[in-house]
Protein backbone atom coordinates (compact mmCIF):
# COMPACT_ATOMS: atom_id res chain seq x y z
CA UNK A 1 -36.76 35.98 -8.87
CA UNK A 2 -35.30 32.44 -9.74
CA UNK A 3 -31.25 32.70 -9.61
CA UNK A 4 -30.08 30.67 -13.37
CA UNK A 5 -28.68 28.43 -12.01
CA UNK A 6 -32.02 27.27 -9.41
CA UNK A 7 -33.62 27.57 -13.09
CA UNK A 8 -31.53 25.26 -14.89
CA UNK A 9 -31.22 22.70 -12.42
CA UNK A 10 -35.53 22.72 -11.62
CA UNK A 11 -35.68 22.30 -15.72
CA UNK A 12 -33.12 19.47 -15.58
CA UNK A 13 -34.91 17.81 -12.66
CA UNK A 14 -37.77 17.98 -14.67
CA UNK A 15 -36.90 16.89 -17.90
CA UNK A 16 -34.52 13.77 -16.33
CA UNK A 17 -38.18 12.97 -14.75
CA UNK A 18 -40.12 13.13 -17.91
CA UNK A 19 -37.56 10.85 -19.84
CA UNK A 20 -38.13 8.44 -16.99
CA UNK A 21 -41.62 8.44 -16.99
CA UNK A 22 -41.98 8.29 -20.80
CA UNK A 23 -39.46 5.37 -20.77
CA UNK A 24 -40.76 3.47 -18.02
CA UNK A 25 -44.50 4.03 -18.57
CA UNK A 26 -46.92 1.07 -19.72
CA UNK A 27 -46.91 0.67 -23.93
CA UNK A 28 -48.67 -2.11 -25.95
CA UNK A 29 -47.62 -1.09 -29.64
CA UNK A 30 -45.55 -3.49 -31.63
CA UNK A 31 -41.87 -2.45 -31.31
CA UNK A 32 -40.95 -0.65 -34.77
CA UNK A 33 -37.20 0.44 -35.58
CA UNK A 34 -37.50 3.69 -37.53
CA UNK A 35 -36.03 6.74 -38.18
CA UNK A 36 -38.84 8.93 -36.29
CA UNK A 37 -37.91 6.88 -32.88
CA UNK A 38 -34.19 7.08 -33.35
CA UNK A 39 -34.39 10.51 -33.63
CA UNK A 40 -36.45 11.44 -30.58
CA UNK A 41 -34.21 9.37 -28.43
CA UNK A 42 -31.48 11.45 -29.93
CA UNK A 43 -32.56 14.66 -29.35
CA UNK A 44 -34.36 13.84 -26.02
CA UNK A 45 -31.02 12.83 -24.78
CA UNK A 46 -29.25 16.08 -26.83
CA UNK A 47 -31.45 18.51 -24.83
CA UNK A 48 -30.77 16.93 -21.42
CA UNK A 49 -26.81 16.48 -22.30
CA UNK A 50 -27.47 20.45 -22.94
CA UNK A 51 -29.73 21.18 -20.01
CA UNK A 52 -26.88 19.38 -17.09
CA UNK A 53 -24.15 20.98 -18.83
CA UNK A 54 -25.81 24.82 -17.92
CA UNK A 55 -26.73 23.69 -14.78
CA UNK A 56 -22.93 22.79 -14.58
CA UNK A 57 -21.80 25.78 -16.22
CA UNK A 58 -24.29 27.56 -13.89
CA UNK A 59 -22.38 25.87 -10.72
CA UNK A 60 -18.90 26.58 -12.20
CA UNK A 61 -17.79 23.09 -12.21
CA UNK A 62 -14.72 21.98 -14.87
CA UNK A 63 -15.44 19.68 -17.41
CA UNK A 64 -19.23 20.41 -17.68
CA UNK A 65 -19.16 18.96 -20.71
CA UNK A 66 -17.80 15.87 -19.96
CA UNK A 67 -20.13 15.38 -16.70
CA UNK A 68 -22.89 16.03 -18.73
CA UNK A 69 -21.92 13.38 -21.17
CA UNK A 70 -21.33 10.86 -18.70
CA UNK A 71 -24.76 11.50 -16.40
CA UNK A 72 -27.05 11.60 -19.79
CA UNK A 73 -25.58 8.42 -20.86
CA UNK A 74 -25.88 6.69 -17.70
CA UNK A 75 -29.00 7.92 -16.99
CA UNK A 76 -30.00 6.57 -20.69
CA UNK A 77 -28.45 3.03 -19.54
CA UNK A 78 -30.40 2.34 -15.68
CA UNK A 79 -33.83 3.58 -18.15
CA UNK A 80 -32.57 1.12 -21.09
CA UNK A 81 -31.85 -1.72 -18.47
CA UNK A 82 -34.71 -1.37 -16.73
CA UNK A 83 -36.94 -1.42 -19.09
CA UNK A 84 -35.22 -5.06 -20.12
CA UNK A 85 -36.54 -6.20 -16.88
CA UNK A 86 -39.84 -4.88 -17.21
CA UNK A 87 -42.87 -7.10 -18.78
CA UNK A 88 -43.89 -4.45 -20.94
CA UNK A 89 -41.06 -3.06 -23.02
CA UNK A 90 -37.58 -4.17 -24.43
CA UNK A 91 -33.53 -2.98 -23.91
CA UNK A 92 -32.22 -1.72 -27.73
CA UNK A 93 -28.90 -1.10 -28.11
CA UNK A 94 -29.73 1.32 -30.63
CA UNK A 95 -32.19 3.52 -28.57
CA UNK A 96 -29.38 3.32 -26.37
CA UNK A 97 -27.06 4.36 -29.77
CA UNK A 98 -29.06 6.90 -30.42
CA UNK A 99 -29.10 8.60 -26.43
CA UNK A 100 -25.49 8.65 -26.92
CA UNK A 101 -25.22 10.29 -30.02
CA UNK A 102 -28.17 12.84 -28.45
CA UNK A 103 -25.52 13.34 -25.28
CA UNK A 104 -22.45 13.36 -27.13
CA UNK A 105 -23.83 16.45 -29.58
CA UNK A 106 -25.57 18.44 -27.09
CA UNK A 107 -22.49 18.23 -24.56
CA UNK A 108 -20.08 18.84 -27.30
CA UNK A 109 -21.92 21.98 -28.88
CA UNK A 110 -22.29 23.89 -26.00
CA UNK A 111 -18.56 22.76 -24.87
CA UNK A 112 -17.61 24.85 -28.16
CA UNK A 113 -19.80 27.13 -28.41
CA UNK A 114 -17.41 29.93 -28.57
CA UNK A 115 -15.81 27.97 -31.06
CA UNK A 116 -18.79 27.97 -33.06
CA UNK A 117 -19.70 31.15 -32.91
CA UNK A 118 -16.33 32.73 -34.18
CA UNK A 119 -16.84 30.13 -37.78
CA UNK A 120 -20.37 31.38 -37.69
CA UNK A 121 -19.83 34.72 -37.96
């Protein structure tokens, strides 16, 4: 059986890869600025913020939260500034806007979960 924290860190790996892919990977549509693209970059970045801080939590560091914030939104700025340099797609500061707000809210929630869950009920 996979230990939780092998899991979380093999699912990370994974995901991390997949953003890369998707953002580095040939496209030839005309660049449109709408709500739909905004908020997959948002929540792509909200379920990796989430994903590194378990694998965190899963490690015991301090300040998952935090470290989770600041890897996702790196690793959102080396994929936005490379794809500047590539032929084929563009830099946006607000895809990059938008992977921040995705980090910021997934590292956030799970940092207060507990919180959370005593308003919820």
């Amino acid at each position: 059986m996979v230990s939780k924290t092998r899991f979380y860190l093999i699912l990370t790996a994974i995901w991390a890869g997949l953003i890369g892919w998707f953002s580095l990977r040939p496209i030839y549509a005309t660049v449109i600025l709408d709500i739909n693209d905004i908020l997959l970059h948002a929540s792509v970045y909200f379920i990796l913020a989430m994903l590194l801080f378990l694998s965190l939590e899963s490690l015991q560091y301090e300040n998952t939260a935090l470290i989770a914030f600041l890897f996702a939104f790196s690793y959102g700025m080396i994929l936005e500034g490379l794809q500047g340099k590539l032929s084929y797609r563009v830099f946006s500061l607000i895809d990059l806007g938008a992977n921040v707000f995705g980090a910021i809210t997934g590292g956030l929630i799970l940092h207060y979960k507990n919180d959370i869950k005593k308003l919820v009920g």
